[in-house]
Protein backbone atom coordinates (compact mmCIF):
# COMPACT_ATOMS: atom_id res chain seq x y z
CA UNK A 1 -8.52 -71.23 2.62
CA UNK A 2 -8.18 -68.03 4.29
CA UNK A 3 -5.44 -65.88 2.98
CA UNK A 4 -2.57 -64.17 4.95
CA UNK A 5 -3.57 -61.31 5.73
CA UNK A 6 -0.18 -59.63 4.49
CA UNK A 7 -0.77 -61.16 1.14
CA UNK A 8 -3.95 -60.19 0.94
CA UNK A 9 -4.00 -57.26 -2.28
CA UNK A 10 -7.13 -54.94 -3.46
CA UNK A 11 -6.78 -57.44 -6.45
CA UNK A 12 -7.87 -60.17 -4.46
CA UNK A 13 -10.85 -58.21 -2.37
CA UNK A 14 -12.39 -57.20 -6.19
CA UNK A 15 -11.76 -60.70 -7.18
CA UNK A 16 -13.98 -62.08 -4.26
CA UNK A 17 -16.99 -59.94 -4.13
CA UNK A 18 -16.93 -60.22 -8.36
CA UNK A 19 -16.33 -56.14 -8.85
CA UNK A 20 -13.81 -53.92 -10.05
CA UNK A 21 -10.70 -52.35 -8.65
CA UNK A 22 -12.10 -49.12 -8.95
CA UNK A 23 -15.86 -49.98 -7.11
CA UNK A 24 -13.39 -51.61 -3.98
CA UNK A 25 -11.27 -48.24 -4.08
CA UNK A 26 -14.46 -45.86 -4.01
CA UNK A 27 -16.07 -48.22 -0.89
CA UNK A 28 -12.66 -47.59 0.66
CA UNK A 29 -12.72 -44.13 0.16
CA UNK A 30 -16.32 -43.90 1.26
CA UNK A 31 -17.27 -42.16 -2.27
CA UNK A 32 -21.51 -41.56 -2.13
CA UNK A 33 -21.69 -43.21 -5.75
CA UNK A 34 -21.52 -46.99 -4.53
CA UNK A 35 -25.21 -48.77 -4.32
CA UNK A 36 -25.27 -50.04 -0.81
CA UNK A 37 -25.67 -53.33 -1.62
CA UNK A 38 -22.79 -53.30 -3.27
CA UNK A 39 -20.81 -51.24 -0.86
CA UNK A 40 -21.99 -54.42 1.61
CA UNK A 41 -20.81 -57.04 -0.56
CA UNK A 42 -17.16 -55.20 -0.56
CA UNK A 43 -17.29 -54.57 2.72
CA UNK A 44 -18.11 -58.23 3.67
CA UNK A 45 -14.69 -59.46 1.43
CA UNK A 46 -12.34 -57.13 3.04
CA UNK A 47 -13.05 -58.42 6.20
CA UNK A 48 -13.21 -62.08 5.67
CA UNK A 49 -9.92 -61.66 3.87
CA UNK A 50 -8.27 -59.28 6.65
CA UNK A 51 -7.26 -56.76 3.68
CA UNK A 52 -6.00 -53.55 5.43
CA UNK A 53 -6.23 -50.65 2.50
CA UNK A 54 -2.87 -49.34 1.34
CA UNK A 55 -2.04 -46.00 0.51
CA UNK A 56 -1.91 -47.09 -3.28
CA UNK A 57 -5.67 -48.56 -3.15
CA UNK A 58 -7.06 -45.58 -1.63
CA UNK A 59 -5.61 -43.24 -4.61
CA UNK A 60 -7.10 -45.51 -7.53
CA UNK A 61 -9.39 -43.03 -7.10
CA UNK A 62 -7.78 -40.21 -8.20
CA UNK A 63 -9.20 -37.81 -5.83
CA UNK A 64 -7.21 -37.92 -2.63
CA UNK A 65 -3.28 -38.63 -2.21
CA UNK A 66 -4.01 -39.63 1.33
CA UNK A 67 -0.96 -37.81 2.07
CA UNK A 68 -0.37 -34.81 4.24
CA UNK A 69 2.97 -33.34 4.22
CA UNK A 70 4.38 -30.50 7.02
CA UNK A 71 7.41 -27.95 6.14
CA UNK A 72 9.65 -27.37 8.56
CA UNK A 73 12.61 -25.01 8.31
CA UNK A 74 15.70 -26.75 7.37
CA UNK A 75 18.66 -24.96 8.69
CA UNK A 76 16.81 -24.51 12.50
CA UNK A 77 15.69 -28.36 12.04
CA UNK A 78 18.98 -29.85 11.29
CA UNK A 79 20.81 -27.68 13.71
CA UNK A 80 18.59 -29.11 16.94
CA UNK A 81 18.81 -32.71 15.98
CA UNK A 82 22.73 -32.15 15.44
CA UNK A 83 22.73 -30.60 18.50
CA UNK A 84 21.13 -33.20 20.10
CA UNK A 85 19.90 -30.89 22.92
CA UNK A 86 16.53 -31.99 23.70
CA UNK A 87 14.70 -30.00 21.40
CA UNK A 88 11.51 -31.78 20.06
CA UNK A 89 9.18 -29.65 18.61
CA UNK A 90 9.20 -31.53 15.45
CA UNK A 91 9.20 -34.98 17.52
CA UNK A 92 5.95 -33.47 19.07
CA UNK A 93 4.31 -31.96 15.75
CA UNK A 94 4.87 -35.53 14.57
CA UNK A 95 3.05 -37.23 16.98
CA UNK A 96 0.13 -34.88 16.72
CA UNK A 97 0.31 -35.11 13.54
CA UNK A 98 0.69 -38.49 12.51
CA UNK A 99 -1.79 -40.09 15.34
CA UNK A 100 -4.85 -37.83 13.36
CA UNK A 101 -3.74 -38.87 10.22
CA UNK A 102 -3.50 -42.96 11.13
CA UNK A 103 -7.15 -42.04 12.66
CA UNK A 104 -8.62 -40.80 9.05
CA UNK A 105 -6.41 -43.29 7.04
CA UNK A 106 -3.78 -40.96 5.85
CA UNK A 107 -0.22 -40.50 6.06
CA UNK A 108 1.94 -37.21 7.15
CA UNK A 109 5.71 -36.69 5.75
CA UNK A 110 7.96 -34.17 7.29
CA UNK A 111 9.70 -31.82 4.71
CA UNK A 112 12.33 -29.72 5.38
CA UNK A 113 12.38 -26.30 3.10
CA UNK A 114 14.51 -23.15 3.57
CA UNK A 115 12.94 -19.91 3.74
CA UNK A 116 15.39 -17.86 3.01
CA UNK A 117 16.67 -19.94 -0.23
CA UNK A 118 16.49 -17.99 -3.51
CA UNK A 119 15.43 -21.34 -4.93
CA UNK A 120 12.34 -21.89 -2.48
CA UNK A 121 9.99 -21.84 -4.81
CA UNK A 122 11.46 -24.44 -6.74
CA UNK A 123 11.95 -26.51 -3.95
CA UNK A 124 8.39 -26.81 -2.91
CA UNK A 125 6.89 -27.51 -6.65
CA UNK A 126 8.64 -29.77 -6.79
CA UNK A 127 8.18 -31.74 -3.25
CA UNK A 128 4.31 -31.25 -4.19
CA UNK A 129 5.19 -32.62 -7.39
CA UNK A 130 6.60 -35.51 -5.81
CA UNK A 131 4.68 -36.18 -3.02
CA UNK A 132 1.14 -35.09 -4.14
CA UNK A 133 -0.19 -33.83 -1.33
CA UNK A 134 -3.78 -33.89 -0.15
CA UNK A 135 -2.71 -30.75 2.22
CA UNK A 136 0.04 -29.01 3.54
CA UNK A 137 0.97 -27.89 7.40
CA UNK A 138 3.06 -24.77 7.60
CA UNK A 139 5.26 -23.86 10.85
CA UNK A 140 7.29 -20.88 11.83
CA UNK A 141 8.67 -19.07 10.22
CA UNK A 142 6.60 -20.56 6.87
CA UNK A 143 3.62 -19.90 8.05
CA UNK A 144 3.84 -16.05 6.97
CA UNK A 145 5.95 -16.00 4.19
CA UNK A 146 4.04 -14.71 1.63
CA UNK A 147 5.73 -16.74 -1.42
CA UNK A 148 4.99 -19.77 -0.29
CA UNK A 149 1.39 -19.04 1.04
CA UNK A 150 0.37 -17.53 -2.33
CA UNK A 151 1.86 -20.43 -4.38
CA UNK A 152 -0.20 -22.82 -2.03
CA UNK A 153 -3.13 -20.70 -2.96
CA UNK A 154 -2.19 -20.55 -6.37
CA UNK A 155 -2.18 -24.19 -6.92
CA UNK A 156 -5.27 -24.86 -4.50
CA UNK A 157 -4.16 -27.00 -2.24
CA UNK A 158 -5.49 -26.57 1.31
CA UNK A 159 -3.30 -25.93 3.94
CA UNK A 160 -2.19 -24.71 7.68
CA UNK A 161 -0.60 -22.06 9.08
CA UNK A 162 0.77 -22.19 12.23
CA UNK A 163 1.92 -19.47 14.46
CA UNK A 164 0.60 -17.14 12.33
CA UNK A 165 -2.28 -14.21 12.27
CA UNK A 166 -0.62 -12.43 8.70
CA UNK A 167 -4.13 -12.18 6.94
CA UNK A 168 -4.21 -14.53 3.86
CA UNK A 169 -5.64 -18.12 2.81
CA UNK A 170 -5.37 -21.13 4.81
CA UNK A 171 -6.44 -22.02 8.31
CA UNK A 172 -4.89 -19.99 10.98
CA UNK A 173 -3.26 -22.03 14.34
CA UNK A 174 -1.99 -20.12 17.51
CA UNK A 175 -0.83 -21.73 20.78
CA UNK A 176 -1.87 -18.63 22.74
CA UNK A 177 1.49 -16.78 23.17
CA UNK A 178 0.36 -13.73 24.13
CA UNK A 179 -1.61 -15.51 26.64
CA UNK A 180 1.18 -17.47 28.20
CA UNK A 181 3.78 -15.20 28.26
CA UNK A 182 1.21 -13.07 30.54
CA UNK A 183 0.91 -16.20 32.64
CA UNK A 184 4.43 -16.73 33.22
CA UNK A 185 4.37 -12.65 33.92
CA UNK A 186 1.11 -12.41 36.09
CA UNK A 187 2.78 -15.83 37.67
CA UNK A 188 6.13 -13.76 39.09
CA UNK A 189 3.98 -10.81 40.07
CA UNK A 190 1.69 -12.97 41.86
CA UNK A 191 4.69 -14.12 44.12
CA UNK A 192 5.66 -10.64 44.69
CA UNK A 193 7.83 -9.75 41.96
CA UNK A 194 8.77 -6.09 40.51
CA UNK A 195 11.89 -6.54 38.31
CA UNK A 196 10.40 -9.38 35.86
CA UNK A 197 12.64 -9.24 32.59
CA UNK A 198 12.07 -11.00 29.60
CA UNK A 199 13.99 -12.54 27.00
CA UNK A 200 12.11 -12.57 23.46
CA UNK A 201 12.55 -14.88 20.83
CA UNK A 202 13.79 -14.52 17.02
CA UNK A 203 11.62 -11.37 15.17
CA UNK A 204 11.45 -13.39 12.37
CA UNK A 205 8.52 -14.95 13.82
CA UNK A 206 5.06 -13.60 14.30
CA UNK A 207 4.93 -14.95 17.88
CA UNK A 208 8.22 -13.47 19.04
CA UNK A 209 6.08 -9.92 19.26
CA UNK A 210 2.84 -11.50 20.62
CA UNK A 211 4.98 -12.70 23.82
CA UNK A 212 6.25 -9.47 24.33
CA UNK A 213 2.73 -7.65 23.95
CA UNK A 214 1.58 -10.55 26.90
CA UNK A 215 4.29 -9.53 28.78
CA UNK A 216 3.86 -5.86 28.62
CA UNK A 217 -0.03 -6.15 29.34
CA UNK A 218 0.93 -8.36 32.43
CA UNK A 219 3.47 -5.85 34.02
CA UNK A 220 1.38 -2.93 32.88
CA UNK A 221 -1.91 -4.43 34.59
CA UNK A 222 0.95 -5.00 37.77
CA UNK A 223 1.64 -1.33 37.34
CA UNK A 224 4.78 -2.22 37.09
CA UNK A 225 7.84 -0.60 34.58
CA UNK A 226 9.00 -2.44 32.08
CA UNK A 227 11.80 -0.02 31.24
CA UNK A 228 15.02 -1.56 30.40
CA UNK A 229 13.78 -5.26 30.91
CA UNK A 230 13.07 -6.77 27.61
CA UNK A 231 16.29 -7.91 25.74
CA UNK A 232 16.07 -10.22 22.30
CA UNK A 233 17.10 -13.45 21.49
CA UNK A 234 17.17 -15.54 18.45
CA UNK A 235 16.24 -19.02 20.24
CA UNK A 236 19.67 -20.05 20.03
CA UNK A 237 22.02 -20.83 23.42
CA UNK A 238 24.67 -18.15 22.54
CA UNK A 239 21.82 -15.48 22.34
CA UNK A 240 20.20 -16.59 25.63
CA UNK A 241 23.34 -16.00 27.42
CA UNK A 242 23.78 -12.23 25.20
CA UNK A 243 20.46 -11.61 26.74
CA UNK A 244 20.36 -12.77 30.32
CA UNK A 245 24.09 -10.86 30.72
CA UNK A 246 22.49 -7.04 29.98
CA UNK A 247 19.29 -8.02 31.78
CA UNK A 248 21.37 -9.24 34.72
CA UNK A 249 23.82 -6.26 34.06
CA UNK A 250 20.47 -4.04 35.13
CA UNK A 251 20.02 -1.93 38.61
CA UNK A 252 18.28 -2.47 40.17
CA UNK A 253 18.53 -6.41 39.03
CA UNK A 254 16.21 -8.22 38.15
CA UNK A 255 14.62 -11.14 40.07
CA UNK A 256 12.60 -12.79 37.61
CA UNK A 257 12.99 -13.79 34.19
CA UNK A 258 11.15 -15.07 31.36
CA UNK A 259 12.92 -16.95 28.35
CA UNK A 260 11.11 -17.57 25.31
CA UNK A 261 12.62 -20.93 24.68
CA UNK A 262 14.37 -23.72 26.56
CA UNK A 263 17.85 -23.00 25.16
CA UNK A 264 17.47 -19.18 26.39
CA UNK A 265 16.64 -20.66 29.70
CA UNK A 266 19.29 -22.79 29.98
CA UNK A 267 21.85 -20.50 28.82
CA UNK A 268 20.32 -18.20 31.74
CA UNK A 269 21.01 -20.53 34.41
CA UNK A 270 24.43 -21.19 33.31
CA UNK A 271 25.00 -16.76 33.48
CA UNK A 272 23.18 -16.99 36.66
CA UNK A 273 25.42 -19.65 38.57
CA UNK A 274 28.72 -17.94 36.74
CA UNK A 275 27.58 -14.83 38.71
CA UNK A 276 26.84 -16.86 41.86
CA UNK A 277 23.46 -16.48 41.80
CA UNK A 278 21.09 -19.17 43.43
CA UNK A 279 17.89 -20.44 41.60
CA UNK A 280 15.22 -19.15 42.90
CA UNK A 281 16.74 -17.83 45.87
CA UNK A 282 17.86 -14.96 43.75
CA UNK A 283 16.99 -15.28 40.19
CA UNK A 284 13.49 -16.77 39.26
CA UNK A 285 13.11 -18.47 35.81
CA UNK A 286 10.14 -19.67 33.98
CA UNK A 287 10.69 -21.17 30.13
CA UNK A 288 8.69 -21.93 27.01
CA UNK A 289 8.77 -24.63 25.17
CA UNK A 290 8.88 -27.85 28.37
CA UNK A 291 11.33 -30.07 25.98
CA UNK A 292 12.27 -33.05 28.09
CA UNK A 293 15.65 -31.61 29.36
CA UNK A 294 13.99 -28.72 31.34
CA UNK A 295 12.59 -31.53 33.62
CA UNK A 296 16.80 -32.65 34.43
CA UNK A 297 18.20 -29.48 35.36
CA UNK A 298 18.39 -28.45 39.02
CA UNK A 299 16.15 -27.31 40.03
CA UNK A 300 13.74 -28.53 37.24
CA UNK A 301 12.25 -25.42 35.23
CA UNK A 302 8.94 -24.32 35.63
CA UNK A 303 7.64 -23.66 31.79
CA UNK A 304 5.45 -23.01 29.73
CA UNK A 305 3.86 -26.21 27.63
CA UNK A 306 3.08 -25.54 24.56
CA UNK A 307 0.44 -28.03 23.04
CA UNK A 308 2.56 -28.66 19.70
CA UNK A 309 1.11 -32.20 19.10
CA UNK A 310 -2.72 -31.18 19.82
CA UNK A 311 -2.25 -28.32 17.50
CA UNK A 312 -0.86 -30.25 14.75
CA UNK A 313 -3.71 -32.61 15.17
CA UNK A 314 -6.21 -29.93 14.78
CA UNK A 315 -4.63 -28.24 11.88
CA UNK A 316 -4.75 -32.11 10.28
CA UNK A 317 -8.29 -32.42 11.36
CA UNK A 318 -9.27 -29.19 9.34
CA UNK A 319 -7.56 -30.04 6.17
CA UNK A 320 -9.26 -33.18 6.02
CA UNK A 321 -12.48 -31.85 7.27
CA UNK A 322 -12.09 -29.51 4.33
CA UNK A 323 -11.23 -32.26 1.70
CA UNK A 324 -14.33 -34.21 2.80
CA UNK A 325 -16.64 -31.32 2.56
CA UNK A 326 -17.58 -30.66 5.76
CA UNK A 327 -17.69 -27.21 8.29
CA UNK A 328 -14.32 -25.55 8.84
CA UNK A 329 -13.93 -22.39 10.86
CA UNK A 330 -13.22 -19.02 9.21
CA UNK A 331 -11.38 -17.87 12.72
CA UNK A 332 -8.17 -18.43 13.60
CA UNK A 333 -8.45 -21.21 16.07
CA UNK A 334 -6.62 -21.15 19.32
CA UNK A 335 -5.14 -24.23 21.05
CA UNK A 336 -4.48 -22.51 25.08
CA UNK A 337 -0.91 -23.33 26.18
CA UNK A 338 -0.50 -24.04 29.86
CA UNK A 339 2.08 -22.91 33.01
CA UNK A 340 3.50 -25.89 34.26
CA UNK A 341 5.23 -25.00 37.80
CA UNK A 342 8.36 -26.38 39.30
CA UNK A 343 11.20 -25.63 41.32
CA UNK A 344 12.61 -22.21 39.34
CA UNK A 345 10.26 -20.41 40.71
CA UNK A 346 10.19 -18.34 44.54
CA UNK A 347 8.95 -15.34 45.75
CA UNK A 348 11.80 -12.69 45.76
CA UNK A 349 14.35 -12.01 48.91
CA UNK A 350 13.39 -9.14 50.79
């Protein structure tokens, strides 16, 4: 009688094509020394018995974890799901993430690592320790911090960067910044805009300065000054509403204004209504980021989309690629973010 299929054990799949656990675990893992006929005869047991391999079956063979673990900074991760402001970068790396990993068998686990701890390095032996990962995805700010890049080297284990260009091991992710914030820019000049400011995130992060180098290259190729129009964030609300007060302290003022997250933006509008100012009648306002709230405020906020989950896919893709022993690129690959256009944005008043 036909087993359920939730009982249904690598035990009993070696029991009913007559081979060993190990021989069912290397046909699982595809491993090139199983004779074919053999590799049939498995084959043909798992599916008459519905057997569905388990993480623990596919590491009999002592090669592969199966497991792909992503750091993510604690303090900055904690503080937007407290907040519960709509932030969901990590919602969206984990979708990404996990969907490629279900595709290739594996698992991803999220852990959450300061990187400004004094005890970092202990922290993340032992989470490999404890986790064994097959790879390891790094985001901003982790993704340049040289300790925990070189210890990842040090212990060969392969791994992501993303958001970073620092020169070093591991496969290099961008979402484009420099290109989008020139975008957003080229987007405001386009509609007739001279007085485009820009809020810039955290300098702890390598992207922070590529936005502001796609901004400057879009108002310079507008010939027009950037002199007094760049003030800096950290990501956080509070600083967003620092930074939109001395660029909207500025005469002339400025029309147009690009935050480099959705919290910046918001905390923009709220300075802009406070000084009675209409959006976009008087203030135009693109964000980055697109985190489901930006689509609720009025008017809804054009943005810029940044392809979190399709990056996080690819920078699963090439650690496994790399495990199996196929082609990975030597480039930093680029996944393009996108302008996606809504109601914050007007040509100026004359």
């Amino acid at each position: 009688m036909k087993q359920r299929r939730q009982s249904v054990t690598i035990k009993h799949v070696a029991a009913d094509a007559g081979v060993s656990l190990q021989t069912v675990s290397r046909v699982i893992n595809n491993e090139p020394n199983v004779r074919a006929e053999m590799a049939t005869k498995v084959q043909a047991s798992i599916k008459k018995l519905g057997y569905v391999p388990s993480i623990a079956a596919q590491r009999m063979g002592g090669s592969r974890s199966y497991l792909i673990m992503a750091l993510n900074d604690r303090e900055r991760t904690i503080a937007g799901w407290q907040s519960q402001e709509g932030t969901d970068w990590v919602d969206q790396m984990m979708l990404g993430g996990m969907l490629k990993c279900a595709e290739h068998g594996y698992r991803m686990i999220i852990e959450l690592v300061d990187t400004h701890s004094d005890h970092i390095e202990r922290e993340l032996r032992a989470a490999i320790a404890a986790v064994q990962p097959d790879g390891i995805i790094l985001t901003p700010p982790h993704s340049q911090n040289p300790l925990i890049i070189n210890l990842l080297a040090e212990m060969r284990i392969s791994f992501a960067r993303i958001g970073s260009l620092m020169p070093g091991p591991g496969f290099l992710l961008t979402m484009g910044d420099d290109q989008a914030a020139r975008l957003a820019t080229e987007h405001f000049a386009g509609l007739g805009h001279k007085r485009i400011g820009f809020i810039a995130g955290s300098d702890e992060y390598e992207l922070s300065a590529w936005r502001i180098d796609g901004w400057k290259a879009a108002m310079k190729a507008a010939r027009l000054d950037t002199g007094g129009l760049l003030a800096t964030g950290d990501f956080g609300y509070a600083s967003g509403r620092a930074a939109a007060i001395q660029l909207l302290e500025q005469e002339p003022r400025v029309t147009a204004i690009v935050a480099c997250n959705d919290q910046m933006a918001l905390a923009t509008m709220e300075v802009a209504r406070e000084r009675r100012l209409s959006i976009p009648g008087d203030l135009s306002l693109i964000s980055f980021d697109d985190t489901p709230i930006v689509h609720f405020t009025h008017p809804p906020l054009a943005a810029i989309r940044q392809p979190i989950a399709e990056t996080a896919s690819k920078a699963v893709e090439l650690i496994i690629d790399q495990r199996a022993g196929r082609d990975v690129p030597a480039e930093p690959v680029m996944v393009p973010s996108s302008l996606m256009l809504r109601g914050s944005t007007a040509p100026p008043k004359h």
